[in-house]
Every structure is written in structure tokens, then in C-alpha cells.
C-alpha atoms as a PDB file:
ATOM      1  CA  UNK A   1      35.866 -34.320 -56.939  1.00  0.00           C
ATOM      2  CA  UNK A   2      35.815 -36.327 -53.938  1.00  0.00           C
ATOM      3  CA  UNK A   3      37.983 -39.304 -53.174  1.00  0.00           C
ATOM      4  CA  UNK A   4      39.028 -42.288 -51.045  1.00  0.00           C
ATOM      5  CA  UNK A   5      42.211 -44.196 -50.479  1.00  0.00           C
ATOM      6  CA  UNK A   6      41.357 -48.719 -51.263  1.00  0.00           C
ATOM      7  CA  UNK A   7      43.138 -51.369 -49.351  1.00  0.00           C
ATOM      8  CA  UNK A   8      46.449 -51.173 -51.336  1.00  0.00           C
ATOM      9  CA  UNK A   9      46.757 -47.287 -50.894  1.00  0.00           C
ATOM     10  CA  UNK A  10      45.411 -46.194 -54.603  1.00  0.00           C
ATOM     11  CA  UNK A  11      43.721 -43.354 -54.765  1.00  0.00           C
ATOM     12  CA  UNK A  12      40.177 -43.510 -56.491  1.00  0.00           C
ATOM     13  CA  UNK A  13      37.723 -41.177 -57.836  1.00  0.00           C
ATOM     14  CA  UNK A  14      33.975 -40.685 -57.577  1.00  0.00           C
ATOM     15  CA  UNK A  15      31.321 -38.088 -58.841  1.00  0.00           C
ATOM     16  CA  UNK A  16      28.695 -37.161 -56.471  1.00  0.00           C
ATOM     17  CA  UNK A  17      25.403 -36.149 -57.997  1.00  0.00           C
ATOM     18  CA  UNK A  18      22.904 -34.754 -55.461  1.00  0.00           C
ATOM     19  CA  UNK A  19      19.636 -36.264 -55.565  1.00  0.00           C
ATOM     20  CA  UNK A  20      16.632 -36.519 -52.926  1.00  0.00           C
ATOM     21  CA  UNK A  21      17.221 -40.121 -52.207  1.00  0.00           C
ATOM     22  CA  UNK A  22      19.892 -42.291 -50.304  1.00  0.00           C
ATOM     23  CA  UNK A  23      22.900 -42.872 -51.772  1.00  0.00           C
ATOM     24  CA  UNK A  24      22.973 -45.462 -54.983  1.00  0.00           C
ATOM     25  CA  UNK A  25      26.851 -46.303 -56.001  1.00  0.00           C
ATOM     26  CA  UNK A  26      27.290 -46.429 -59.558  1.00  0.00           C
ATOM     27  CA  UNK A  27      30.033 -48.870 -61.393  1.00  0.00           C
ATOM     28  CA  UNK A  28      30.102 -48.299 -64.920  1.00  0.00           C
ATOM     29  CA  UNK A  29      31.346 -51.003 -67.371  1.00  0.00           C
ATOM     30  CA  UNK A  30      33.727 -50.860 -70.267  1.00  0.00           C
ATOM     31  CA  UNK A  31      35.136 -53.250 -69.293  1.00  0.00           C
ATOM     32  CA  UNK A  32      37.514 -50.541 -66.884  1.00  0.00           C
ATOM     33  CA  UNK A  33      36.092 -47.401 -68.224  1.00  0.00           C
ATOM     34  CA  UNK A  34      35.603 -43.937 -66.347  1.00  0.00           C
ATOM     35  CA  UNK A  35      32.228 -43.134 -65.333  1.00  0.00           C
ATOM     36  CA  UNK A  36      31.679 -40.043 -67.671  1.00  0.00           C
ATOM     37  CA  UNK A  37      29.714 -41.942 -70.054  1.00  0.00           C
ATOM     38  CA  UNK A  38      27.174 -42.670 -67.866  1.00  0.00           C
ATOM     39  CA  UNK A  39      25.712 -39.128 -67.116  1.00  0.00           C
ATOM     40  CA  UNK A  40      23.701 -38.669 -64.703  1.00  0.00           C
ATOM     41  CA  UNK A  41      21.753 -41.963 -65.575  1.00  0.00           C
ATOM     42  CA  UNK A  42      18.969 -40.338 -68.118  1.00  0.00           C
ATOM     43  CA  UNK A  43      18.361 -37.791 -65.265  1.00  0.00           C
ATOM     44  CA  UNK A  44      18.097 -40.540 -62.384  1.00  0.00           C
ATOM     45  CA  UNK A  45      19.563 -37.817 -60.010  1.00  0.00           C
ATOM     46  CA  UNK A  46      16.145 -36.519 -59.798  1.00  0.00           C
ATOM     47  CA  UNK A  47      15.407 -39.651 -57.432  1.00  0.00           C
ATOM     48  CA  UNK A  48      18.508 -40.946 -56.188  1.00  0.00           C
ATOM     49  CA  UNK A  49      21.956 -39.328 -55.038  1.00  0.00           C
ATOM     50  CA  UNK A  50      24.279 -40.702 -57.400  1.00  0.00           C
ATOM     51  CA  UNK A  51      27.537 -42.075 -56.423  1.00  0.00           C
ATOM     52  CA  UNK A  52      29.694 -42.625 -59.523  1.00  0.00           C
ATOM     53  CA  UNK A  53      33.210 -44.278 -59.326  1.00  0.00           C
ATOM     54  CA  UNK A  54      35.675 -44.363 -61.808  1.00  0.00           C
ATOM     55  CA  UNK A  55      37.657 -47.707 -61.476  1.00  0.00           C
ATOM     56  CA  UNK A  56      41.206 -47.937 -60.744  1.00  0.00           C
ATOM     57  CA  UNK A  57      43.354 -46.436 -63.366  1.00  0.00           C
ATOM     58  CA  UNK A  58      40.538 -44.555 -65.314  1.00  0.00           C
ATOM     59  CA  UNK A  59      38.663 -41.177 -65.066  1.00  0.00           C
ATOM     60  CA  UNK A  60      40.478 -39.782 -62.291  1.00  0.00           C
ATOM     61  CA  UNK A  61      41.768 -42.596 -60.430  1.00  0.00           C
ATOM     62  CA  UNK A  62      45.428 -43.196 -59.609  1.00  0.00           C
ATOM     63  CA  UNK A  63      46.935 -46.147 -61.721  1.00  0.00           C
ATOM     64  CA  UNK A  64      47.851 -48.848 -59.605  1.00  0.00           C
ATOM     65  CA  UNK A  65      51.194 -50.114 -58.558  1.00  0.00           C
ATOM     66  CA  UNK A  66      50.451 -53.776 -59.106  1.00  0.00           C
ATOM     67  CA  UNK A  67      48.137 -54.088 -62.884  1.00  0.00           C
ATOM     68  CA  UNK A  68      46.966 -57.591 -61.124  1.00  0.00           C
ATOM     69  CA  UNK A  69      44.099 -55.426 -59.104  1.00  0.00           C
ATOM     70  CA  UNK A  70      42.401 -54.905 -62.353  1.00  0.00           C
ATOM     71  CA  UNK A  71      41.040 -58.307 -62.122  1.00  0.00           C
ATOM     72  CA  UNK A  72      37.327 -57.761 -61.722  1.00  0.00           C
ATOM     73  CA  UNK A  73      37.543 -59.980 -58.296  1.00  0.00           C
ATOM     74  CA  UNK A  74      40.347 -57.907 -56.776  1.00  0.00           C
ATOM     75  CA  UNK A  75      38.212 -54.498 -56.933  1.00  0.00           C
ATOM     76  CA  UNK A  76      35.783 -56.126 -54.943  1.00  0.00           C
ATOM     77  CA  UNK A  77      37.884 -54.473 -52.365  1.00  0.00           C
ATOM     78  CA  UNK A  78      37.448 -51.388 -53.454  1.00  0.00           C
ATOM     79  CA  UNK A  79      34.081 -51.451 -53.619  1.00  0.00           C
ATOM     80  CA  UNK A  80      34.262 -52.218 -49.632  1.00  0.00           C
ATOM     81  CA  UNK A  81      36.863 -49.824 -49.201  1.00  0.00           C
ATOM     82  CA  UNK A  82      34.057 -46.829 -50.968  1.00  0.00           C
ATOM     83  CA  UNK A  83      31.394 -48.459 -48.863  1.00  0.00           C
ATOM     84  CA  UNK A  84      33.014 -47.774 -45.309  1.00  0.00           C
ATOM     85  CA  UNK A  85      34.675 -44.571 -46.742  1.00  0.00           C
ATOM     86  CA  UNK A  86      31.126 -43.365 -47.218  1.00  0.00           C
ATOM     87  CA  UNK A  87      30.064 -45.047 -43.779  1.00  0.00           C
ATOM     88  CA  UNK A  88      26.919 -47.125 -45.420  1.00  0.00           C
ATOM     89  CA  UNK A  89      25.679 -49.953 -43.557  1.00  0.00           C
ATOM     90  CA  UNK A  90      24.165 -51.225 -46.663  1.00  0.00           C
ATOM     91  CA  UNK A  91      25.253 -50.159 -49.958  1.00  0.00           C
ATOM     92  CA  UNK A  92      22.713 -50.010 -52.963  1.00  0.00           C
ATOM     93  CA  UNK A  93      24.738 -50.795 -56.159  1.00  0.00           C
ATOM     94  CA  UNK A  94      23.667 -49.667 -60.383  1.00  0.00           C
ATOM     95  CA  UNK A  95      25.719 -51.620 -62.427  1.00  0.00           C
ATOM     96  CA  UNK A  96      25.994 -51.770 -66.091  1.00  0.00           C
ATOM     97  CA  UNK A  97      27.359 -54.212 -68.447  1.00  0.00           C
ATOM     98  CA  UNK A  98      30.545 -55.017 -67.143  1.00  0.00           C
ATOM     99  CA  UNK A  99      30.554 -53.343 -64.044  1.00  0.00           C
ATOM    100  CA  UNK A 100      27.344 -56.128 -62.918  1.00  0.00           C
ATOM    101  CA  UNK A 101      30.142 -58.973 -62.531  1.00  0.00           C
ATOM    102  CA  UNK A 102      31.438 -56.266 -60.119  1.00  0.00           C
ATOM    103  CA  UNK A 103      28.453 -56.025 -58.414  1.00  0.00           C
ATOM    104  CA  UNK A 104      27.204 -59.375 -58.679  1.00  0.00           C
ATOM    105  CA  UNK A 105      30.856 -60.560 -57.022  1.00  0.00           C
ATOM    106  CA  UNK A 106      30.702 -58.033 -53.830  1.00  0.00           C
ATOM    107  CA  UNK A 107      26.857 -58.635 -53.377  1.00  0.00           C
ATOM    108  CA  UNK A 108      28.462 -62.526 -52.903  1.00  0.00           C
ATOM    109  CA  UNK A 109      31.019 -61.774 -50.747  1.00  0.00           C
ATOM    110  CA  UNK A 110      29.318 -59.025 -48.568  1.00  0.00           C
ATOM    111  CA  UNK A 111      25.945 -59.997 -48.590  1.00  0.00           C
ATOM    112  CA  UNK A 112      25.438 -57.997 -45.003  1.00  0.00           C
ATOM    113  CA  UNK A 113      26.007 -54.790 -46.619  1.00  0.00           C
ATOM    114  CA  UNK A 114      24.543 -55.516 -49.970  1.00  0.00           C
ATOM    115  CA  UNK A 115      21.113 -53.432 -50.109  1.00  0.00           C
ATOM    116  CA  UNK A 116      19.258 -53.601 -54.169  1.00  0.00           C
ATOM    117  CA  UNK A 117      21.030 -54.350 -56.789  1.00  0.00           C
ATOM    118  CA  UNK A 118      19.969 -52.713 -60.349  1.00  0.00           C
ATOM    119  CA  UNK A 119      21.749 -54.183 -63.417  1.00  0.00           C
ATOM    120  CA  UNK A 120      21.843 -52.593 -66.204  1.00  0.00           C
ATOM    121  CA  UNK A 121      22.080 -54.734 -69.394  1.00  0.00           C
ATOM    122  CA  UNK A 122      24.229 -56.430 -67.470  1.00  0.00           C
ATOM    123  CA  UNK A 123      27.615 -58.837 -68.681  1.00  0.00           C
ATOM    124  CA  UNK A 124      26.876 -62.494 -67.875  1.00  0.00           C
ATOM    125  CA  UNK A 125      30.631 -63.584 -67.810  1.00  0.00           C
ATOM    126  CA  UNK A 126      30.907 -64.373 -64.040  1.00  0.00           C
ATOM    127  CA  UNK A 127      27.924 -66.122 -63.960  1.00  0.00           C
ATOM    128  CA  UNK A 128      29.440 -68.562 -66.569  1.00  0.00           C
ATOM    129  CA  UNK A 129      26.490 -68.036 -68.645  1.00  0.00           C
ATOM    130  CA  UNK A 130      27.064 -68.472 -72.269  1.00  0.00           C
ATOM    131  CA  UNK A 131      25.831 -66.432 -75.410  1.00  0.00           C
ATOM    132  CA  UNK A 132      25.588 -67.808 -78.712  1.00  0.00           C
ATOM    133  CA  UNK A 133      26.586 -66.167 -82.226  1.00  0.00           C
ATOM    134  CA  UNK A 134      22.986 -67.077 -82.850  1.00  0.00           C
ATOM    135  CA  UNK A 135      20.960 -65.299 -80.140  1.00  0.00           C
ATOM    136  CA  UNK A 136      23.243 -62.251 -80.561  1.00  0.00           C
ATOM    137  CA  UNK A 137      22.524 -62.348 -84.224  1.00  0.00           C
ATOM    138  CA  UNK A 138      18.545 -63.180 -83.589  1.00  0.00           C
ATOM    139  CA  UNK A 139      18.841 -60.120 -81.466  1.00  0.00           C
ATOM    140  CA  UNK A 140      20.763 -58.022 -84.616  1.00  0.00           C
ATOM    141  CA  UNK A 141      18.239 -58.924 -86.927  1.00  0.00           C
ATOM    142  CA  UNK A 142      15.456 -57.242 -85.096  1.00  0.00           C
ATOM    143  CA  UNK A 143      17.296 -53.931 -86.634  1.00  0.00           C
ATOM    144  CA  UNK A 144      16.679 -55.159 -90.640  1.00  0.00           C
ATOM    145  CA  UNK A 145      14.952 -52.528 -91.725  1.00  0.00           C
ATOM    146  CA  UNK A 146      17.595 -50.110 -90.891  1.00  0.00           C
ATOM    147  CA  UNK A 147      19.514 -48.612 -93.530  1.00  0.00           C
ATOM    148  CA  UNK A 148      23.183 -49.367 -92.179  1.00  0.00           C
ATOM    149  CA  UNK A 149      21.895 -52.849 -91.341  1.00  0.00           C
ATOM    150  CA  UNK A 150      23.522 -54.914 -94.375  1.00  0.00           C
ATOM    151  CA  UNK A 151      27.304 -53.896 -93.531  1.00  0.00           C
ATOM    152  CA  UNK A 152      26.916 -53.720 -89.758  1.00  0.00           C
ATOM    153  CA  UNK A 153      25.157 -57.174 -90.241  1.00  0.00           C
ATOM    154  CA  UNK A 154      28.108 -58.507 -92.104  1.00  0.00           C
ATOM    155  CA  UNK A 155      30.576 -57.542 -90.259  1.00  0.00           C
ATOM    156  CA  UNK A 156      28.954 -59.202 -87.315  1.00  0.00           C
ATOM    157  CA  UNK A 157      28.805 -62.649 -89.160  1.00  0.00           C
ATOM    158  CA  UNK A 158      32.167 -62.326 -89.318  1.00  0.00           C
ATOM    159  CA  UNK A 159      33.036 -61.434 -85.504  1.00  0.00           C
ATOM    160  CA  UNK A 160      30.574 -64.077 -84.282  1.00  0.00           C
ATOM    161  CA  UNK A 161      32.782 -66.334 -87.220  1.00  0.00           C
ATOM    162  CA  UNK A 162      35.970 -65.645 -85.653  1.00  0.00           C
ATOM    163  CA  UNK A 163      37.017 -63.734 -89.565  1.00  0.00           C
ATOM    164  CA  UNK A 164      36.652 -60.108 -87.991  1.00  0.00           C
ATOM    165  CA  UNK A 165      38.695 -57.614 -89.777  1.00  0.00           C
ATOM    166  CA  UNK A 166      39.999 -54.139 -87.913  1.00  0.00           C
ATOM    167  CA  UNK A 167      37.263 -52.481 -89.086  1.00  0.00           C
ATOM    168  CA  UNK A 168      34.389 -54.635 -88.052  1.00  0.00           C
ATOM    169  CA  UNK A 169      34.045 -53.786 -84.970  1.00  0.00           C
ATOM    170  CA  UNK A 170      33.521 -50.801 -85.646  1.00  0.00           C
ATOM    171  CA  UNK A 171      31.132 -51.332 -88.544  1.00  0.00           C
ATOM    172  CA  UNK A 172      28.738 -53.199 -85.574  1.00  0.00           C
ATOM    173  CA  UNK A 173      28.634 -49.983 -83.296  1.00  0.00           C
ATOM    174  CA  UNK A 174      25.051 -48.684 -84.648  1.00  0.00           C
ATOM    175  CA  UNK A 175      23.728 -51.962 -82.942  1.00  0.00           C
ATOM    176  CA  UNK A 176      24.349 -50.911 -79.213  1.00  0.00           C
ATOM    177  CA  UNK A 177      22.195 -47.551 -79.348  1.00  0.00           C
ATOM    178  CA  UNK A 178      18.455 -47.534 -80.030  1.00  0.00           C
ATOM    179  CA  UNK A 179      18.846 -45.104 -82.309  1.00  0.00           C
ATOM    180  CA  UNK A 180      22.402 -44.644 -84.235  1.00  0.00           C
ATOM    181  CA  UNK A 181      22.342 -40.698 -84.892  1.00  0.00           C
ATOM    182  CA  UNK A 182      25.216 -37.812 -84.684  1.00  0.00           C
ATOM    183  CA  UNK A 183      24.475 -38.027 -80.955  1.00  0.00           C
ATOM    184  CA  UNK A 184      25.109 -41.765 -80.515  1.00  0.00           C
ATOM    185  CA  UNK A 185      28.523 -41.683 -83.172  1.00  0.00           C
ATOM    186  CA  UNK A 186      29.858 -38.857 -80.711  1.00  0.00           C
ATOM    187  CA  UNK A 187      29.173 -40.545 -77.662  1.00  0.00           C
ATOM    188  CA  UNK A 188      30.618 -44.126 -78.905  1.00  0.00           C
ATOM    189  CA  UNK A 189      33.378 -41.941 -79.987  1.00  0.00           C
ATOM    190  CA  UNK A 190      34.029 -40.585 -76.517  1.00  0.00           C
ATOM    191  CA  UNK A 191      33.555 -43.779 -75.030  1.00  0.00           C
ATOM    192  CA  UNK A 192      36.539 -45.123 -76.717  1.00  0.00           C
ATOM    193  CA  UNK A 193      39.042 -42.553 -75.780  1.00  0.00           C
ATOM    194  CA  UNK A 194      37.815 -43.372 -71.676  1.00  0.00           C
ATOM    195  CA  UNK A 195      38.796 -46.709 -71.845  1.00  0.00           C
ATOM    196  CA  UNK A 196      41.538 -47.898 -70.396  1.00  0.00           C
ATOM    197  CA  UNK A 197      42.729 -51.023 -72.545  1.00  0.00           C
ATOM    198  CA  UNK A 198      45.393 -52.769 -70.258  1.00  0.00           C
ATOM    199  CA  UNK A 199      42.971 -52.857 -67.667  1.00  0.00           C
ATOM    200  CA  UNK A 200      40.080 -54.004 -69.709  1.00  0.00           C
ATOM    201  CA  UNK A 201      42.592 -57.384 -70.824  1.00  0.00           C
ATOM    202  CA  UNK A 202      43.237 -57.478 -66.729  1.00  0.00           C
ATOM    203  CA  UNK A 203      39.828 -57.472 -65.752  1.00  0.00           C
ATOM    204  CA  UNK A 204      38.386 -61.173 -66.591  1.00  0.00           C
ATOM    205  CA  UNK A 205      41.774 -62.542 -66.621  1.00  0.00           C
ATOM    206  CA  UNK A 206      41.515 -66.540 -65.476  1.00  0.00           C
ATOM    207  CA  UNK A 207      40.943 -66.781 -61.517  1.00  0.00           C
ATOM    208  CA  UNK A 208      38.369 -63.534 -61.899  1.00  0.00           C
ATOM    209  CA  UNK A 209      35.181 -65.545 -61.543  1.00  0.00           C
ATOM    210  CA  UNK A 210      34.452 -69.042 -60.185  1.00  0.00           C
ATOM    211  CA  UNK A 211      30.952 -69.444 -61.714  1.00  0.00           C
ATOM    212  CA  UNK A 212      29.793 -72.396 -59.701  1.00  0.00           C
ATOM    213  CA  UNK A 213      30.627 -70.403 -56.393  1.00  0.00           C
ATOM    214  CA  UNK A 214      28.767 -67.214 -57.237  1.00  0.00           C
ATOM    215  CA  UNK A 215      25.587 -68.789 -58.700  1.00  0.00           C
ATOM    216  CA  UNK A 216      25.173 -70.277 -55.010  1.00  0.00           C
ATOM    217  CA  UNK A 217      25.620 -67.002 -53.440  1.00  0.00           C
ATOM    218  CA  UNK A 218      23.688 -65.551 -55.652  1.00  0.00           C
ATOM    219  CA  UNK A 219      20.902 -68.290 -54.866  1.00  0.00           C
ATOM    220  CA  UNK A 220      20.615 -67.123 -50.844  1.00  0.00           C
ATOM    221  CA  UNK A 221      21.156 -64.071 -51.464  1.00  0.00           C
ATOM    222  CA  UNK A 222      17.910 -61.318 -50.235  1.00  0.00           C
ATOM    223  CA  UNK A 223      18.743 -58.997 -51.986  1.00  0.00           C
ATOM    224  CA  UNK A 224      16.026 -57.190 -54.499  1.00  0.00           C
ATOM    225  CA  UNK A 225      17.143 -57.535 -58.316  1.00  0.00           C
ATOM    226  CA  UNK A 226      15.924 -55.643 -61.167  1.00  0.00           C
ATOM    227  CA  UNK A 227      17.842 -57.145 -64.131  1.00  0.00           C
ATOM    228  CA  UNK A 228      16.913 -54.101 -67.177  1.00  0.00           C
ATOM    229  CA  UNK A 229      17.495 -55.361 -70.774  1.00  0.00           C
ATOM    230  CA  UNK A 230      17.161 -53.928 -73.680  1.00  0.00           C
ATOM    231  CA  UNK A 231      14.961 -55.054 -76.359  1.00  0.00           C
ATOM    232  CA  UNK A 232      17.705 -54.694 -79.193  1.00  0.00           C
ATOM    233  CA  UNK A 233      20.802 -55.403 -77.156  1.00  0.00           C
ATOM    234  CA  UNK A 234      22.854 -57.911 -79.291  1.00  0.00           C
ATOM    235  CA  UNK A 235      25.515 -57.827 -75.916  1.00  0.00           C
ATOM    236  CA  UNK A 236      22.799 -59.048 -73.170  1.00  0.00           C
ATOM    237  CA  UNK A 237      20.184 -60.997 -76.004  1.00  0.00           C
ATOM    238  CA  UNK A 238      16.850 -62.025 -74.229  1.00  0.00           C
ATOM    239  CA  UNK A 239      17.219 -65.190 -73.162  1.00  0.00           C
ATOM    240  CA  UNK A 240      20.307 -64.740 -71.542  1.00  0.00           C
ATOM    241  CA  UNK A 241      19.199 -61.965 -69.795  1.00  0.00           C
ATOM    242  CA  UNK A 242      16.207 -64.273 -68.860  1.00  0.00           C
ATOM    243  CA  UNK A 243      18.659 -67.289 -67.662  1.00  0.00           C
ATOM    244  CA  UNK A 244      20.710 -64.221 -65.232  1.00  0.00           C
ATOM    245  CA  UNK A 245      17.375 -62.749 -63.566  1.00  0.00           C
ATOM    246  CA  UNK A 246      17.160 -66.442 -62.608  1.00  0.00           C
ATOM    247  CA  UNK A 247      19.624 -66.773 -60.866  1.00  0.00           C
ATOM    248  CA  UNK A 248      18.737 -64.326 -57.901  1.00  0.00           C
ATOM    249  CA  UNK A 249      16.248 -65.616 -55.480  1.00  0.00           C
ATOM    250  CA  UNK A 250      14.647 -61.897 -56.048  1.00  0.00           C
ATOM    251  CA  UNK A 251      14.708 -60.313 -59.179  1.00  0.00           C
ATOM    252  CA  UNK A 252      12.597 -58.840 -61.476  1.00  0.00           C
ATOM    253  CA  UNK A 253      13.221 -58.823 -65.531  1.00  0.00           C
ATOM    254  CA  UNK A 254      12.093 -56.010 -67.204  1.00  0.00           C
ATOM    255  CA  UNK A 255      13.025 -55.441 -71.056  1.00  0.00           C
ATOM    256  CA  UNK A 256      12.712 -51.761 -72.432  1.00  0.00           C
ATOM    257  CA  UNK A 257      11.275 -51.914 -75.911  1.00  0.00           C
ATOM    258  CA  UNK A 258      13.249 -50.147 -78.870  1.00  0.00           C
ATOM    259  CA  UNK A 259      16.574 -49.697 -76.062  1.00  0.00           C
ATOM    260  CA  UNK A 260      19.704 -50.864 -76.553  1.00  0.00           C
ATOM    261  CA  UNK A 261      23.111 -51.088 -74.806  1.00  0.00           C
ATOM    262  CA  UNK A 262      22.128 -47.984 -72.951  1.00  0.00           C
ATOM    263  CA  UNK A 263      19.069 -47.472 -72.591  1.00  0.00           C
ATOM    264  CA  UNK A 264      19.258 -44.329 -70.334  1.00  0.00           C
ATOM    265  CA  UNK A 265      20.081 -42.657 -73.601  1.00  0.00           C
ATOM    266  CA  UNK A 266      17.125 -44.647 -75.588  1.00  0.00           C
ATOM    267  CA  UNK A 267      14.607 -43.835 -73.707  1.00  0.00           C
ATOM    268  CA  UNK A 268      15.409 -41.800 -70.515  1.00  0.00           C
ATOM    269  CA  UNK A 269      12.101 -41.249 -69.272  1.00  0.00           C
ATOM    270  CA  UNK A 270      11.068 -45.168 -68.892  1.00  0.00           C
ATOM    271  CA  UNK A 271      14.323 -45.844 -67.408  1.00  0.00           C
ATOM    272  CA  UNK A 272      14.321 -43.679 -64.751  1.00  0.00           C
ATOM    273  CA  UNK A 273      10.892 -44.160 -63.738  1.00  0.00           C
ATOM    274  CA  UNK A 274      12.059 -48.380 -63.704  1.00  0.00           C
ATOM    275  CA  UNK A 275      14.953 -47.529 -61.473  1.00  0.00           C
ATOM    276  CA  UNK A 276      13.424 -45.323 -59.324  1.00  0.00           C
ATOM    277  CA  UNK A 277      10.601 -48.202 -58.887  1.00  0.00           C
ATOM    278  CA  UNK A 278      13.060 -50.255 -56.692  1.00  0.00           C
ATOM    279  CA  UNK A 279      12.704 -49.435 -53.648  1.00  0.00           C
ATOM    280  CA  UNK A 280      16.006 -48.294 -51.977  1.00  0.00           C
ATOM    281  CA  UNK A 281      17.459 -49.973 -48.965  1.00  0.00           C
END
């Protein structure tokens, strides 16, 4: 697999999926979680040539010498360092969860070589925007009629209480996929093990995101935005996902019935075909 050396000498990892269209850069989110789990995007390789980077000290990465560059705003520079390393004037970014404060900080700090921007039930945390226990649990309760709803349910009461037990967040898994079947508890499952935990604590550590600065950028930025939710996603609920699309002078909501966290997996067909709508740079 291909790789590139960042600004502080570590050595980072990307996939390369061949598609018939320009180059899109991938960041996954996790937070700081290798880029396996993503696929190839619900077959989005069919439009786009996939770049997929695993984030310092995950996948296939090298582990950093100083554990202060997994703060979200410090990668920024490696995102620049990929983007000259692959000689783009203008880099089109996918982002999900997580890796959209990523994506959302370089498109404010190099807005020259920011092309679209596609953000995947994106993480609102550098945008200071806040989520209630109430609109995440409006957004739960759209899943009542399924049959592992009454535990999962409870044990989110009691994370969004601040009473969680070990086990509950576990017990709340089934509401991130569309559909919670063998195929979703294996790839949760997997997910887990790719995660690399001392740089998830790192990455929104205080000084990470200055709210107030990045809403302004965001504000002149002309970049094209397509903001994707998911209908069911307690993690990006509605009207926060509503509030972030605002944000960008040119962006574009669009909410994928039945889909949750991922909803390349939920419903691959209407997600590439949303994707592959935005035009690339």
C-alpha cells in the first residue's frame, strides 16, 4: 500500500481504490480509527478513485513520536502533507463522523485547495454545536418497534443520564446500523478492535477546535457541501444535522430514510448515487 512521509517525518498509510473519476480523499472517523471499515464506500469506487487514509497511529500508519499530533487540529497537516504528496491543486475530501471536524478544519485553513466537501453523518464537535439527550433520544425512539429496542433504549437513558454502566454502551450498538443483523454485530465488532483508544482521548483534547473561528471560515467558504444524514442516526439527530448544513454558504442536506450511522452499509445504492451527484472539483 502506498505511502507518504507528514511534516514531522511519520509515516502514513493510504488505500487507493481505482475508480473512473478524480481523486476523492477519504478520512474515516472513529474518532482515530483505520480506514478498513469504510470499504469501498457502498461501491462508490464505481464513480470516484478513492483515496483512503488511515490516521496517524492506526491501520498502517507509523505511531507518532509526539501523542500531541493526535489532536484533530494538528493532522490538519497531514492532510496538506497527502494533498501535495499526491500533487492536487484542489483536494476533494469524504468525511465521516469524526473525520468531518478534520475536514471541516483543513477546508478553513486551506480554503485554496479545498475542492467539495461530502460529510458523512458528520460529528458537530468543532463547530461547537450542541446535541441534547433529548434529540438523540427523539431520534432512538424512531426504532420502537424493534425487538431489542427496550434494553438498548434503557441503557441509553442511562448514558444520556450520566448512570452508564460497562455494558451500556454496548447494549446501544443496534442503534447506529439501519438494520442490526449478524452482518452489522460483526462489523461493529471489527470496528472496535481498529480503534486506536489513546489517540481517540488525544483527538478533541482542549485547544482542538475554536468554534467561533471555524464557523466564520466556514461562512466564506465556496466550497460545495453535501451534509448526508441518516434518518435514524441517534449520533448526528436531525436538527443538528440541519443547524451544521447551515453553516456552509453552500451545502445541501440530504437525509437517507431508514440509514443510520453508516449508511453506505444501509442502503448502498442511494448513497452512492447521492455522492456521486456532487459534482467533483
Amino acid at each position: 500500500m502506498p505511502t507518504f512521509t507528514s511534516y514531522d517525518g511519520t509515516l502514513l498509510n493510504y488505500r487507493v481504490l481505482d475508480g473512473p473519476g478524480p481523486d476523492l480523499v477519504c478520512l474515516p472517523g472513529g474518532p482515530m480509527q483505520d480506514s478498513a471499515y469504510l470499504g469501498d464506500l457502498g461501491g462508490l469506487a464505481a464513480h470516484r478513485r478513492l483515496i483512503l487514509l488511515d490516521p496517524r497511529g492506526t491501520g498502517a500508519s507509523a505511531v507518532p513520536a509526539d501523542p500531541a499530533t493526535y489532536r484533530c487540529d494538528r493532522q490538519v497537516a497531514d492532510l496538506e502533507a497527502l494533498r501535495r504528496h499526491l500533487a492536487l491543486p484542489r483536494m476533494d475530501l469524504l468525511a465521516h463522523s469524526a473525520g468531518a471536524n478534520l475536514a471541516a478544519l483543513y477546508a478553513a485553513r486551506h480554503p485554496e485547495h479545498t475542492g467539495r466537501l461530502a460529510l458523512i453523518t458528520p460529528s458537530v464537535a468543532a463547530a461547537g454545536i450542541t446535541i441534547t439527550a433529548e434529540q438523540r433520544l427523539a431520534a432512538a425512539r424512531l426504532r420502537r418497534d424493534e425487538p431489542w429496542f427496550p434494553a438498548a433504549f434503557a441503557a441509553l437513558e442511562r448514558i444520556t443520564t450520566g448512570q452508564a454502566g460497562s455494558d451500556d454502551w454496548t447494549a446501544v450498538e443496534p442503534f447506529f446500523h439501519g438494520r442490526w443483523d449478524d452482518s452489522a454485530r460483526e462489523f461493529a465488532a471489527d470496528s472496535a478492535r481498529r480503534k486506536n483508544q489513546e489517540a481517540a482521548a488525544a483527538f478533541g483534547a482542549d485547544g482542538a477546535y475554536d468554534p467561533k473561528h471555524l464557523r466564520a471560515a466556514l461562512r466564506r467558504s465556496e466550497s460545495p457541501v453535501l451534509v448526508l444524514a441518516g434518518e435514524l442516526d441517534l449520533q448526528g439527530p436531525l436538527p443538528a444535522m440541519t443547524e451544521y448544513a447551515g453553516l456552509f454558504t453552500h451545502a445541501k442536506l440530504v437525509v437517507h430514510p431508514g440509514a443510520g450511522h453508516f449508511p453506505w452499509r444501509d442502503d448502498p445504492a442511494a448513497f452512492t448515487a447521492t455522492v456521486a451527484a456532487l459534482p467533483a472539483n
